[in-house]
Each structure stands twice: as structure tokens, then as C-alpha cells.
C-alpha atoms as a PDB file:
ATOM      1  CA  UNK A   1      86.473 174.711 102.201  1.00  0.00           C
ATOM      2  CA  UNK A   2      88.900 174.198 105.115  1.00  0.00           C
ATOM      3  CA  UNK A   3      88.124 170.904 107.084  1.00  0.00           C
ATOM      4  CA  UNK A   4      88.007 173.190 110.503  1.00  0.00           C
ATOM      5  CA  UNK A   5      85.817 175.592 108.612  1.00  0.00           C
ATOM      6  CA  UNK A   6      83.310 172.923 108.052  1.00  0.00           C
ATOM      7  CA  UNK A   7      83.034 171.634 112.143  1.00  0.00           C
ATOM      8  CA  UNK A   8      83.215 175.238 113.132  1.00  0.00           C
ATOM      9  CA  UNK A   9      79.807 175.381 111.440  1.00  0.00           C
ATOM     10  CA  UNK A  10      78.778 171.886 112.020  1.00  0.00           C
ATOM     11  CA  UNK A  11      79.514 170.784 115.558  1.00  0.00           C
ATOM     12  CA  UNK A  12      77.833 174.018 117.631  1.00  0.00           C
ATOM     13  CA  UNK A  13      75.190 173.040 114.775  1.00  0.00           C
ATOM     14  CA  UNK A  14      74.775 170.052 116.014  1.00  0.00           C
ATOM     15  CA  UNK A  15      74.811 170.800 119.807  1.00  0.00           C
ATOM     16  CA  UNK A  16      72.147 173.116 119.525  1.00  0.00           C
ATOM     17  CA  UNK A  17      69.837 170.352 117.660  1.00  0.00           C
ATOM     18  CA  UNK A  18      70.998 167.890 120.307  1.00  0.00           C
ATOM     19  CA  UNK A  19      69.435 170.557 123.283  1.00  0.00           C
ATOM     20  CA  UNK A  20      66.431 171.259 121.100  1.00  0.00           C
ATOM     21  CA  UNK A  21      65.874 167.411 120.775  1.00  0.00           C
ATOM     22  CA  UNK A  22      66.350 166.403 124.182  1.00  0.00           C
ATOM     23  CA  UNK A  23      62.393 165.769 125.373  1.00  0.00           C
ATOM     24  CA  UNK A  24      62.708 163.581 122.029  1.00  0.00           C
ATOM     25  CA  UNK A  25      65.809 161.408 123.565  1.00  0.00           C
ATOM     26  CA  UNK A  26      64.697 162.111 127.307  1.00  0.00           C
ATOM     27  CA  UNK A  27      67.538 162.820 129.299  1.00  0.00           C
ATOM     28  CA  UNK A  28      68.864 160.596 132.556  1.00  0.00           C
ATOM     29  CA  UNK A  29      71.045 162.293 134.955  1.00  0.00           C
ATOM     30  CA  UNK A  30      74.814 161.277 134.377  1.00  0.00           C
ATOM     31  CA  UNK A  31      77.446 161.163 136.981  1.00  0.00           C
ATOM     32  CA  UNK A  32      80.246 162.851 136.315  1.00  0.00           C
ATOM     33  CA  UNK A  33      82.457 160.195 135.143  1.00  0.00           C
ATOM     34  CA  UNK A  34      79.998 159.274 132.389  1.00  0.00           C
ATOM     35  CA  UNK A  35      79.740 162.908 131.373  1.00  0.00           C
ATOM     36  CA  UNK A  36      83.634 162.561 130.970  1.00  0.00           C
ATOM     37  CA  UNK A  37      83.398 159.751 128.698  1.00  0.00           C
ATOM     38  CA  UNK A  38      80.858 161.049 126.602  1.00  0.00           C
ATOM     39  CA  UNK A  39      82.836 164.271 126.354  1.00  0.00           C
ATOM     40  CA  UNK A  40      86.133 162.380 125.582  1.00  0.00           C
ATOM     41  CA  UNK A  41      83.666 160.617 123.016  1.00  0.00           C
ATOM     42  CA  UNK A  42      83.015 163.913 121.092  1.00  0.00           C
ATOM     43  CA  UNK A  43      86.725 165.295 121.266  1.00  0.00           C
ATOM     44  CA  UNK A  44      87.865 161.688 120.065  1.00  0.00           C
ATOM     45  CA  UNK A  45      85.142 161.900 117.126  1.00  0.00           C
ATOM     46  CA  UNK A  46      86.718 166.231 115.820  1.00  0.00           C
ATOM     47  CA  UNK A  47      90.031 163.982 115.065  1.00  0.00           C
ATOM     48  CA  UNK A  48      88.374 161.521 113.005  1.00  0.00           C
ATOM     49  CA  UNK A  49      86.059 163.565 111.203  1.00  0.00           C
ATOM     50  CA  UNK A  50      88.684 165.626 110.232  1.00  0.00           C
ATOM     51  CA  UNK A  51      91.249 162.989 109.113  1.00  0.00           C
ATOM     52  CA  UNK A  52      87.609 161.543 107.465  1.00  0.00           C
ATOM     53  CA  UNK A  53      86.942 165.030 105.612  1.00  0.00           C
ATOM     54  CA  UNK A  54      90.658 165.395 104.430  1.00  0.00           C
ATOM     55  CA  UNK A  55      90.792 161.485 103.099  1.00  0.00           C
ATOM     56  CA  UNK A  56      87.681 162.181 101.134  1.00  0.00           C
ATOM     57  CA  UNK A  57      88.740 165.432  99.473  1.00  0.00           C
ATOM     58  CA  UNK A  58      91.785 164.182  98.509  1.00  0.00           C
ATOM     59  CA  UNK A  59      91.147 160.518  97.663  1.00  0.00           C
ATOM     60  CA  UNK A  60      88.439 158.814  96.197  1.00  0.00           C
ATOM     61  CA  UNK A  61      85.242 157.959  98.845  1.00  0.00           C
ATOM     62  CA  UNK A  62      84.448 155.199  97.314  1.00  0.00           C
ATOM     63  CA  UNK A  63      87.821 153.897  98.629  1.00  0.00           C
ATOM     64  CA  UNK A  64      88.119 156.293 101.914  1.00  0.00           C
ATOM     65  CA  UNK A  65      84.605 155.098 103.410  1.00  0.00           C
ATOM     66  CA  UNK A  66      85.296 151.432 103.863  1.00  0.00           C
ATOM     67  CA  UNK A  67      88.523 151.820 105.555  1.00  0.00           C
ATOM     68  CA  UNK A  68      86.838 154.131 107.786  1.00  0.00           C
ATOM     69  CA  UNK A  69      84.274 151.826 108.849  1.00  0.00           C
ATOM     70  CA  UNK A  70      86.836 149.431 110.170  1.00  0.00           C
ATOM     71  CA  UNK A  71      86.687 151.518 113.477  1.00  0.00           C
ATOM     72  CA  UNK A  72      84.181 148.644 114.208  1.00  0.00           C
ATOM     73  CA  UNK A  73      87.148 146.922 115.176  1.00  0.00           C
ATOM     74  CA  UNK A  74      87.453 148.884 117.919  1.00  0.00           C
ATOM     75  CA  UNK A  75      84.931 147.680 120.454  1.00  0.00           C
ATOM     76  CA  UNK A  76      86.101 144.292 119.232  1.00  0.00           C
ATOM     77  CA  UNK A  77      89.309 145.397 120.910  1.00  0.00           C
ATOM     78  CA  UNK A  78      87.441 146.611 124.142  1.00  0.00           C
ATOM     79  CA  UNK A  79      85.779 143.374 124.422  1.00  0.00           C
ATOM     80  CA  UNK A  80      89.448 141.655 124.106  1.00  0.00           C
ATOM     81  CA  UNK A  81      91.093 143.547 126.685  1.00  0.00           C
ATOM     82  CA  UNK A  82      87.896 142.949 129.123  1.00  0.00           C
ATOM     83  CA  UNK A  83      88.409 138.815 128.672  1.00  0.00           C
ATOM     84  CA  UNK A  84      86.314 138.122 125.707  1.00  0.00           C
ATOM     85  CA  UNK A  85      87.443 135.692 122.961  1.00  0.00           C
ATOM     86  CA  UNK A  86      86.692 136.881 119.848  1.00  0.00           C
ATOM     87  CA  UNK A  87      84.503 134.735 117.620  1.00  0.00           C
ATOM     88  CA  UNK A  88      86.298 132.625 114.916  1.00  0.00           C
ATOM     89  CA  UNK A  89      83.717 134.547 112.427  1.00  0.00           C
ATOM     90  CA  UNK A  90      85.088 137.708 114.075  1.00  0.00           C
ATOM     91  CA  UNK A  91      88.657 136.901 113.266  1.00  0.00           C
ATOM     92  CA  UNK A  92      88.210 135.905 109.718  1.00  0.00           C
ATOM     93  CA  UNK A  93      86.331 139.041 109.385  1.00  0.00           C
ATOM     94  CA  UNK A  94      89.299 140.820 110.941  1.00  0.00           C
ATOM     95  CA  UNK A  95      91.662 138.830 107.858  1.00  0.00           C
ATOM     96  CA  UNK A  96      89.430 139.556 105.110  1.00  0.00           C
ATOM     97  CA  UNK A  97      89.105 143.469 106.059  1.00  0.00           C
ATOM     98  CA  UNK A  98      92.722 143.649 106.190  1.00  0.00           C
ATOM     99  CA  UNK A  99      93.089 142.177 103.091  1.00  0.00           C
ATOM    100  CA  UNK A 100      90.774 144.993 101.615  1.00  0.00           C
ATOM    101  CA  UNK A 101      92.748 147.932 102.990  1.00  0.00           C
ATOM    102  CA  UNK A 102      95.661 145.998 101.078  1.00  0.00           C
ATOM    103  CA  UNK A 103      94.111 145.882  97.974  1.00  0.00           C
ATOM    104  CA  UNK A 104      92.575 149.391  98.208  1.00  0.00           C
ATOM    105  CA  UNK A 105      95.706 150.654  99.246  1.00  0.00           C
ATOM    106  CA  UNK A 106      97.312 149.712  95.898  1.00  0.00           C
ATOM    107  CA  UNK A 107      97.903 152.825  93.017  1.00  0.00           C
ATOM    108  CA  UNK A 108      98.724 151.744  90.027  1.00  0.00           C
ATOM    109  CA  UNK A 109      98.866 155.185  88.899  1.00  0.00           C
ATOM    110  CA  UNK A 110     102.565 156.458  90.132  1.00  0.00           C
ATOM    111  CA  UNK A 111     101.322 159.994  89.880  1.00  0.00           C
ATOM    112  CA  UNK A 112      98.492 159.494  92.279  1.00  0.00           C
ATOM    113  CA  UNK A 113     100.196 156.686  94.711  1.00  0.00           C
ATOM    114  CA  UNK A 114     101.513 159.510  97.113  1.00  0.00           C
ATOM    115  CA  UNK A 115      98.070 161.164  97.318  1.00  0.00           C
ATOM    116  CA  UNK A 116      96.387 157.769  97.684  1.00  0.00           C
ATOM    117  CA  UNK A 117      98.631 156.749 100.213  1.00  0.00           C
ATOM    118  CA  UNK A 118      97.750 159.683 102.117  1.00  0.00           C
ATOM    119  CA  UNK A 119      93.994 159.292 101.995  1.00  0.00           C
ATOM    120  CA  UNK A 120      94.807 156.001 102.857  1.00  0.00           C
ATOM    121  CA  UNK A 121      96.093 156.703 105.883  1.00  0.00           C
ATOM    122  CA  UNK A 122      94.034 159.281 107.159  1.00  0.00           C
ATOM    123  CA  UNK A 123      90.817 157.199 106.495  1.00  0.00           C
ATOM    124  CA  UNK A 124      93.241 154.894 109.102  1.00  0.00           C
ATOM    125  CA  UNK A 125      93.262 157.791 111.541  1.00  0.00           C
ATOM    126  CA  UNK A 126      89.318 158.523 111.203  1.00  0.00           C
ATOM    127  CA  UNK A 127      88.479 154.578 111.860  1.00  0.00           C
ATOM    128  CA  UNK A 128      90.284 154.319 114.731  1.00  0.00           C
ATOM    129  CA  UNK A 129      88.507 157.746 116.140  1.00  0.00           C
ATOM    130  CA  UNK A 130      84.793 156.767 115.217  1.00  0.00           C
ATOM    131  CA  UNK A 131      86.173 152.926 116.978  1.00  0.00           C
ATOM    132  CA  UNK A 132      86.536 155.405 120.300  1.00  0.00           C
ATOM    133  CA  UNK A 133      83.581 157.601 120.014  1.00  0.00           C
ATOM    134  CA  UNK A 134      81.222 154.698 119.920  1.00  0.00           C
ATOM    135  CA  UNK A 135      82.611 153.011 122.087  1.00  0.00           C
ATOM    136  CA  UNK A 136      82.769 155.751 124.796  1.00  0.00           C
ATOM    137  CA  UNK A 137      79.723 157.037 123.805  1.00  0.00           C
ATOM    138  CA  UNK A 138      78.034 153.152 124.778  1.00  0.00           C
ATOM    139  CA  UNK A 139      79.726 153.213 128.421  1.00  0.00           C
ATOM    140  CA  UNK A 140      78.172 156.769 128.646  1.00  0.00           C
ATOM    141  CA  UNK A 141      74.882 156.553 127.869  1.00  0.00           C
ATOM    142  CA  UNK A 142      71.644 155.753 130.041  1.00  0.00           C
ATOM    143  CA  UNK A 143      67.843 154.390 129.076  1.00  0.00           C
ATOM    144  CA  UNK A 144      67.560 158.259 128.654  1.00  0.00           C
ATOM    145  CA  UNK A 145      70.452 158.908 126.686  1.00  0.00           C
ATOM    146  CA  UNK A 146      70.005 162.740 125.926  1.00  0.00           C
ATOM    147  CA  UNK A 147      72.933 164.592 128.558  1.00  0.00           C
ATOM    148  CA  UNK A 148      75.314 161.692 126.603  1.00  0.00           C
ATOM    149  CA  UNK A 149      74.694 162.981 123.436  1.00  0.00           C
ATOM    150  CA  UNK A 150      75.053 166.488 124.290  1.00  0.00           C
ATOM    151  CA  UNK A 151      77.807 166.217 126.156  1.00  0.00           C
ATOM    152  CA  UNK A 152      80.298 164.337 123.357  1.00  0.00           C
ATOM    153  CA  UNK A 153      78.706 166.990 121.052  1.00  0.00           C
ATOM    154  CA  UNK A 154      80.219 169.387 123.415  1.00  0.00           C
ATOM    155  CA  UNK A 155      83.274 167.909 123.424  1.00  0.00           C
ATOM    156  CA  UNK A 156      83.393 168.347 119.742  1.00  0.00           C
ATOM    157  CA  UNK A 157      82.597 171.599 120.139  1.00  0.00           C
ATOM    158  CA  UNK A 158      85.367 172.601 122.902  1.00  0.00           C
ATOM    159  CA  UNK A 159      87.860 170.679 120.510  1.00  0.00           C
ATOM    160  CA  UNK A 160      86.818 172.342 117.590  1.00  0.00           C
ATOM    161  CA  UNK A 161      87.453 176.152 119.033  1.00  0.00           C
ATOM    162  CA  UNK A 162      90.758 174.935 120.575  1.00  0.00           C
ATOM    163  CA  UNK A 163      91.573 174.261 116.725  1.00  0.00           C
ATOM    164  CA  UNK A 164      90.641 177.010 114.978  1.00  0.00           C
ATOM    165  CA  UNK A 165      91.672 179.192 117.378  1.00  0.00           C
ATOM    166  CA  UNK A 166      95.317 177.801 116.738  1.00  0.00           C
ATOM    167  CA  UNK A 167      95.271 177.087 112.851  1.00  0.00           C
ATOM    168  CA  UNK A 168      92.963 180.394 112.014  1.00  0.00           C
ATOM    169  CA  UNK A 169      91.327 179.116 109.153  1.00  0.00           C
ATOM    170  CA  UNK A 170      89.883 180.846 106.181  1.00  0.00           C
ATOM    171  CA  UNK A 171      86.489 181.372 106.687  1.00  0.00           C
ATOM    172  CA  UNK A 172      85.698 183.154 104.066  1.00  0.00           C
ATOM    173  CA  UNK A 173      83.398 180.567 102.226  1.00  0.00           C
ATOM    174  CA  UNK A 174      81.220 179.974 104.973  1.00  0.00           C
ATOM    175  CA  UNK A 175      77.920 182.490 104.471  1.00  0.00           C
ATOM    176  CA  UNK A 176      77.671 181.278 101.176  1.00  0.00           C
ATOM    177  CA  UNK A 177      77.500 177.151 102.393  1.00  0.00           C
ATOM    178  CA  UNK A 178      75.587 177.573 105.753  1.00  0.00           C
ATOM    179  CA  UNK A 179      72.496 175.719 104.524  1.00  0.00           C
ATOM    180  CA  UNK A 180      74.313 173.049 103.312  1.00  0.00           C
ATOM    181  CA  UNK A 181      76.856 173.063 106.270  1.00  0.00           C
ATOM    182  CA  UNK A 182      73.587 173.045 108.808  1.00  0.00           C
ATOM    183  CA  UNK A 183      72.084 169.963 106.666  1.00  0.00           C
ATOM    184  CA  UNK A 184      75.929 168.203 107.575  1.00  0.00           C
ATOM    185  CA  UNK A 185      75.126 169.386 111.067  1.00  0.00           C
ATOM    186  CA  UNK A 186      71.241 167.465 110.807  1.00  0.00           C
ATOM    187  CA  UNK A 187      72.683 164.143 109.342  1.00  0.00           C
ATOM    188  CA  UNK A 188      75.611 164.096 111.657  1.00  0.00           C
ATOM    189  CA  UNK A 189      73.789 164.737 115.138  1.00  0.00           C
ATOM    190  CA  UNK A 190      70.772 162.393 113.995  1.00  0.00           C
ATOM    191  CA  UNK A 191      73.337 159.377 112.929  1.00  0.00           C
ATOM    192  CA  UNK A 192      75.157 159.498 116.382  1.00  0.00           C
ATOM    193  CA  UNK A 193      71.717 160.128 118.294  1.00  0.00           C
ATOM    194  CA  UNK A 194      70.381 157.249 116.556  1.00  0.00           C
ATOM    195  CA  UNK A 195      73.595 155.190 117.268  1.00  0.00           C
ATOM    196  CA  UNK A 196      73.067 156.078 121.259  1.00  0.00           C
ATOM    197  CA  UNK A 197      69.649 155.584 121.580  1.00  0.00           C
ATOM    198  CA  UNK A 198      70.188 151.838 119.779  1.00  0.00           C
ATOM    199  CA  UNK A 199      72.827 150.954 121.648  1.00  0.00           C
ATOM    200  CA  UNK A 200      70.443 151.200 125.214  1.00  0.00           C
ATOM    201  CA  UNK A 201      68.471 148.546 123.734  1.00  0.00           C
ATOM    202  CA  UNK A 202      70.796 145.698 124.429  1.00  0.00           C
ATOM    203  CA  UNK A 203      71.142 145.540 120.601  1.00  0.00           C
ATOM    204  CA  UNK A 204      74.901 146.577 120.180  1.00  0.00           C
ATOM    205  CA  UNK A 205      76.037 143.894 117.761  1.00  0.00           C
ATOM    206  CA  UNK A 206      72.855 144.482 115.551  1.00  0.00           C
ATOM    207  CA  UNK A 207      73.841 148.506 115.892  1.00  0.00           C
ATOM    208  CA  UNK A 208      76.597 147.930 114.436  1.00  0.00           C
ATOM    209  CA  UNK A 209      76.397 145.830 111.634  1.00  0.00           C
ATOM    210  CA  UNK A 210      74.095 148.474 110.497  1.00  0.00           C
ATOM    211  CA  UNK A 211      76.397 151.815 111.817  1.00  0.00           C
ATOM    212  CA  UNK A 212      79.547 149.573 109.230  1.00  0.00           C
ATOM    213  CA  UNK A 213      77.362 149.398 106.360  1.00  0.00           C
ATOM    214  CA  UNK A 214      77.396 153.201 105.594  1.00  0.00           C
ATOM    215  CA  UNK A 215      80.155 152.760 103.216  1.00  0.00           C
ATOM    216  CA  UNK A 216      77.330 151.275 100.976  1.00  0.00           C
ATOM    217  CA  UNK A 217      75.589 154.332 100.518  1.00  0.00           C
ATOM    218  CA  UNK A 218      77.957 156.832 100.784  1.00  0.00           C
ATOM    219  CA  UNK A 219      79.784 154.734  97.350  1.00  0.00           C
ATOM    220  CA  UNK A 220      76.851 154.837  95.682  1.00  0.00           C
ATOM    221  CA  UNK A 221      76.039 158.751  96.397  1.00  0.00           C
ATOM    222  CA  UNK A 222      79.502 159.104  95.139  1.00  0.00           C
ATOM    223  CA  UNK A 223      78.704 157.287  92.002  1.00  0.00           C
ATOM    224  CA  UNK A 224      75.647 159.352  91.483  1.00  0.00           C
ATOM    225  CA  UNK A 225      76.580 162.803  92.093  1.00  0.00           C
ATOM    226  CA  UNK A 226      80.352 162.508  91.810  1.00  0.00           C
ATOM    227  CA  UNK A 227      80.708 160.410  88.892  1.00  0.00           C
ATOM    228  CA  UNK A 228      83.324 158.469  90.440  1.00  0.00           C
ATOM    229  CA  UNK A 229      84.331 155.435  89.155  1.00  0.00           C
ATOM    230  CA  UNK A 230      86.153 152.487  90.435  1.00  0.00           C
ATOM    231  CA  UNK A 231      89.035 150.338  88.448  1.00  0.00           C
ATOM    232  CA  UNK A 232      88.211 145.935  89.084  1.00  0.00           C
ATOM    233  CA  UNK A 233      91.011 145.867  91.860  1.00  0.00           C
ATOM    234  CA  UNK A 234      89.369 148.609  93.971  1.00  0.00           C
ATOM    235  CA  UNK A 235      85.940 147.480  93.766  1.00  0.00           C
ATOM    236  CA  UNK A 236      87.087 143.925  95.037  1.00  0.00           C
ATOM    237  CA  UNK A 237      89.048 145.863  97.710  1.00  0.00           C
ATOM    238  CA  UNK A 238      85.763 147.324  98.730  1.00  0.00           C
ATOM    239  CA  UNK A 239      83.982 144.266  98.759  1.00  0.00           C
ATOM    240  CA  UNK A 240      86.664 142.687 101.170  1.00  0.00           C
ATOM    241  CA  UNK A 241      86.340 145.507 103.242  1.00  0.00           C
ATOM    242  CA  UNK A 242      82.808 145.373 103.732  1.00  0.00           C
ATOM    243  CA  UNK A 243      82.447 141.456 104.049  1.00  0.00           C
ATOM    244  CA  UNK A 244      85.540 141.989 106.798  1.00  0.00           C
ATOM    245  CA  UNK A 245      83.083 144.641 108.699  1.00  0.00           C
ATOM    246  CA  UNK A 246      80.195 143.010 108.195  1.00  0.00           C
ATOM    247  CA  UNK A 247      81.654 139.906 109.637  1.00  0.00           C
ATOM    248  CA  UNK A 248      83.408 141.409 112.677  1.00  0.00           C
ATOM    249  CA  UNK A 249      80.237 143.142 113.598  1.00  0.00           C
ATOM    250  CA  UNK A 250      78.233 140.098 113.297  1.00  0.00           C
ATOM    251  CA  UNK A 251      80.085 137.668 114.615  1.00  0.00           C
ATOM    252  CA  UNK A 252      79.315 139.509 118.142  1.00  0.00           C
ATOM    253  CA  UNK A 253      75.354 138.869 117.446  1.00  0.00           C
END
């Protein structure tokens, strides 16, 4: 299906679980300048889930996931701009996950380098638009952190609209995939409600260690059920892009 047929499904999915689960969350009045960040949040997030959706149907997710997951680096960047050193831990992880997207962004199929290339550089886009969510979506939220999860849901939603309402996608595939689009909607809301309510602990650094290990599972789901397959020089570039992650994360702990 159309990328922007999928989040015109998924995102108002996902802000009407967000209002149905706000006694679960609780919700703390916001002023208005948090309310804009979380919203900025959620339009930030449409750009990279698209740019994540298009990587992955074009390009193998085994490869497209870890780049993704270097939106970690993100914060890292916040935390430079605000006077914090980055930990030496934090900078070799910073090498070694560079070194990954290297290796992963080597084809040694001709045929398929322009297509990988692509993917490539979409997952790119996508990491650096999950970097922003989270990180606006931490300066918005409160103890209570329900308003800040329904407002960068509607964000998504608003940018969504403006989309299709421009492109015009074919919907035509969409009665036939709603349950499966609405189960997108579940795991999507739930991952970045979770995300939120963690990061009001005082537990950021731990959050996120275990936010940057979803390229784990989504690899191995695409093993399973895909039958995809990676050659020896991709699977090291995977493991270098984890271990960078997992170390850039970390090294804020």
C-alpha cells in the first residue's frame, strides 16, 4: 500500500487509543509551549515514519532498522549544544555506528546498489526524525504525561491530512487491511506511550538503550516471516550498528 495510506489509517488510530487511554497515563495540564513541542514532536515523527516505511519496502529491514535507530544520536546532540561533554564511551559508540552505516551501505550487487542506496538514505531521514520526536516529546511531558502524548499524536495526525490531501493517494487497499493497519496503530501508540511515561522517571539513558535495541527484534521478525537473509558483510554492519547505539545510549547512564 501507499506509505500515506498506511498513517491515514494509523495515526487518527492511534489518537483515538491515546484519548481512550488517558485515565491509564493520567494527564497533567500542559502550558502551551509544551503542547507545541509535543505537537512539533508528532509532525517531526509523520516524516520519519514515512522515510522509515519507504526504506523498508524497498530495502532490506534487516539493514534499514539499525540505521534508523541511530536517531539516538540525537539527544546526544541536544545534550552537546546545552554544554555537556559527551562521554569517551559515547564517542566511540558514535565511531563504531558510523562505521556500520558504512559497511551496510555497501552493494555488491550493481543491480541493487541504486535501490540500496536509496533505502539507505531514507532510513538516514527516519533516524534523524525519531532523534526529534523523542527528544521533544521528553521536554514535553509531565509526571502525568497523557495531554503530551495526545498532542504529538495530533500533530501526526494534522501532518498526515496536510499530505494526503496534497499527494491523493490510492486508497483503494485500505478496507481490506484495517485490522492489520489498527494493530500498526496499537503497537505504535503503546511504544511511544511507553517511551513518555519512562522517560518521567528520571531513567532517560536506561529508556533508551532499550527504545535502540528494537532493531533486534524487528531483524529477527524479518528472518522469520520474511525469509530474509543477510550476506557476512551486512550482518557485521549490523552488529557495528547496534554496539555503536548501544554504546551512545549507555554511555549517558
Amino acid at each position: 500500500m501507499p506509505v500515506l495510506a498506511v498513517l491515514f489509517v494509523t495515526q487518527p488510530a492511534g489518537l483515538a487509543i491515546a484519548l481512550l487511554a488517558l485515565p491509564l497515563f493520567g494527564a497533567d495540564p500542559l502550558p502551551a509551549n509544551k503542547l507545541a513541542l509535543a505537537f512539533a514532536g508528532g509532525a517531526a515523527v509523520m516524516g520519519a515514519l514515512g522515510a522509515f516505511y519507504s526504506a523498508m519496502a524497498m530495502g532490506t529491514m534487516s539493514v534499514v532498522a539499525p540505521i534508523a535507530a541511530l536517531g539516538v544520536v540525537v539527544p546526544v546532540g541536544v545534550g552537546l549544544a546545552r554544554g555537556e561533554a559527551p562521554s569517551a564511551i559515547q564517542l566511540v559508540g558514535l565511531v563504531i555506528a558510523i562505521l556500520g552505516v558504512v559497511v551496510l551501505s555497501y552493494e555488491d550487487e550493481p543491480r541493487h546498489a541504486g535501490i540500496g542506496r536509496k533505502a539507505i538514505a531514507l532510513a538516514l531521514v527516519s533516524a534523524l526524525g525519531f532523534g526529534t520526536f523523542f527528544t521533544l516529546l521528553d521536554l514535553a511531558a509531565s509526571d502525568r504525561p497523557g495531554w503530551a502524548i495526545v498532542a504529538a499524536r495530533a500533530g501526526g495526525v494534522v501532518m498526515v491530512a496536510i499530505a494526503v490531501s496534497v499527494a491523493r493517494p490510492s486508497l483503494a487497499g485500505v478496507p481490506a487491511a484495517v485490522p492489520i493497519l489498527i494493530a500498526i496503530a496499537a503497537f505504535d501508540i503503546t511504544a511511544n506511550s511507553l517511551f513518555t511515561v519512562a522517560s518521567t522517571m528520571g531513567l532517560l539513558p536506561l529508556v533508551a538503550v532499550g527504545g535502540s535495541m528494537y532493531p533486534a527484534f524487528t531483524i529477527a521478525l524479518a528472518h522469520l516471516f520474511l525469509g530474509e537473509r543477510l550476506r557476512r558483510p551486512q550482518r557485521f554492519g549490523v552488529v557495528l550498528a547496534l554496539a555503536g547505539v548501544f554504546l551512545i545510549a549507555g554511555g549517558a547512564a
